[in-house]
Structure formats: C-alpha cells, structure tokens
Protein backbone atom coordinates (compact mmCIF):
# COMPACT_ATOMS: atom_id res chain seq x y z
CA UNK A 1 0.00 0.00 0.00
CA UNK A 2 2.98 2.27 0.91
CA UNK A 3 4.00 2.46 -2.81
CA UNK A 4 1.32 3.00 -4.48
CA UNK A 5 0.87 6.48 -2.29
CA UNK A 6 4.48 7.03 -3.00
CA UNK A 7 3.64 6.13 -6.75
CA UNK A 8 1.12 8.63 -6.33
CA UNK A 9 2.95 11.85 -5.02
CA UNK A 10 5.40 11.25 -7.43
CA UNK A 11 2.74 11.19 -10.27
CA UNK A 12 1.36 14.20 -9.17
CA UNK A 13 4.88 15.93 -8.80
CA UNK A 14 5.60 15.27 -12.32
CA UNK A 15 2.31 16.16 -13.88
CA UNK A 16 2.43 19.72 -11.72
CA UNK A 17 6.08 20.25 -13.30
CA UNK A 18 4.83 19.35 -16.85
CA UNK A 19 1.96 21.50 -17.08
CA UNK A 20 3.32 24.76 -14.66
CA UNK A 21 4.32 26.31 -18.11
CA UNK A 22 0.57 26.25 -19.40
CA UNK A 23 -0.92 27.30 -16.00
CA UNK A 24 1.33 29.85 -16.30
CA UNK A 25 0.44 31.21 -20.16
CA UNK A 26 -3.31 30.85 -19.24
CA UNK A 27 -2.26 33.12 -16.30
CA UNK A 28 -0.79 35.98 -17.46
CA UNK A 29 -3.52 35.39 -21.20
CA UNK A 30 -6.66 36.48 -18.67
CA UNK A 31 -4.69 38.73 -16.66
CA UNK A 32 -3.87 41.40 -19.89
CA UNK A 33 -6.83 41.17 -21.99
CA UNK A 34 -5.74 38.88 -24.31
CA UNK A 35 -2.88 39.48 -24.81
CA UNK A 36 -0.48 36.77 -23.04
CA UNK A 37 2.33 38.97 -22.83
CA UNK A 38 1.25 42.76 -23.05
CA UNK A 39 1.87 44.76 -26.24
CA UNK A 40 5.25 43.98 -27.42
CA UNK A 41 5.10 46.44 -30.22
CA UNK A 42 7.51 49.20 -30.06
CA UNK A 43 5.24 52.61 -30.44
CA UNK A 44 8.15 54.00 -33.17
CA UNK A 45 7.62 50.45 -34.97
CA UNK A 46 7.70 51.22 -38.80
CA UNK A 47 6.34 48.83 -41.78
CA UNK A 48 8.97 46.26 -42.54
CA UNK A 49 9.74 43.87 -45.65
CA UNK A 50 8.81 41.18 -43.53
CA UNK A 51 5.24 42.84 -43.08
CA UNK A 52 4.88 43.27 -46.74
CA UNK A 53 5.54 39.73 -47.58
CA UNK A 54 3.08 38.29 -44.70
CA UNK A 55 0.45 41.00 -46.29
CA UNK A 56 0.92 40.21 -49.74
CA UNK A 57 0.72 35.94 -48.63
CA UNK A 58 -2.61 36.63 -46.44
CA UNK A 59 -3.87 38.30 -49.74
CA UNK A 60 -2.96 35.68 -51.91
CA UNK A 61 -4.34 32.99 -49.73
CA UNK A 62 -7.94 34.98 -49.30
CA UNK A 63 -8.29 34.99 -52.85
C-alpha cells in the first residue's frame, strides 16, 4: 500500500512540473486582456519587408 501512495505523489509531482508552463500562459492570457504577454510592439515600430511579404501571402491565400 505504501508504494502506491508514494507512486502517487510522485505522479502528481511530475504532472504539476509538466503542465506549470501552461498554468502559467493561461495566467498571465486572462490577466492582460488577451494578450499573453502585453503589447510587445515598439510605439516608433515602422512597416517592414517582412510585413509586406506576410500581407501580400494573407492576400494571396484569401483569394
């Protein structure tokens, strides 16, 4: 009987470890408003090439 309650607290150890991470995320996702971690955006943040191409590809895909 003594191992399967050892068994058990270590189950429970490991499962609290494994999904900390996703407590964690679904923490701080309610806490700002959806937005898991804040608004990352720089306010001087300019259009990039980068933004152009992933523009251009959501255009190309709604058509």
């Amino acid at each position: 009987m003594g191992t399967i309650i050892e068994i058990t607290i270590f189950m429970l150890v490991i499962a609290t470890v494994a999904f900390a991470p996703l407590g964690y995320f679904i923490y701080n996702y309610t806490k700002k408003d959806g937005e898991p971690f804040g608004d990352f955006e720089h306010p001087e943040h300019g259009h990039s090439i980068i933004d152009d191409l992933a523009d251009k590809a959501k255009e190309k895909i709604a058509h």
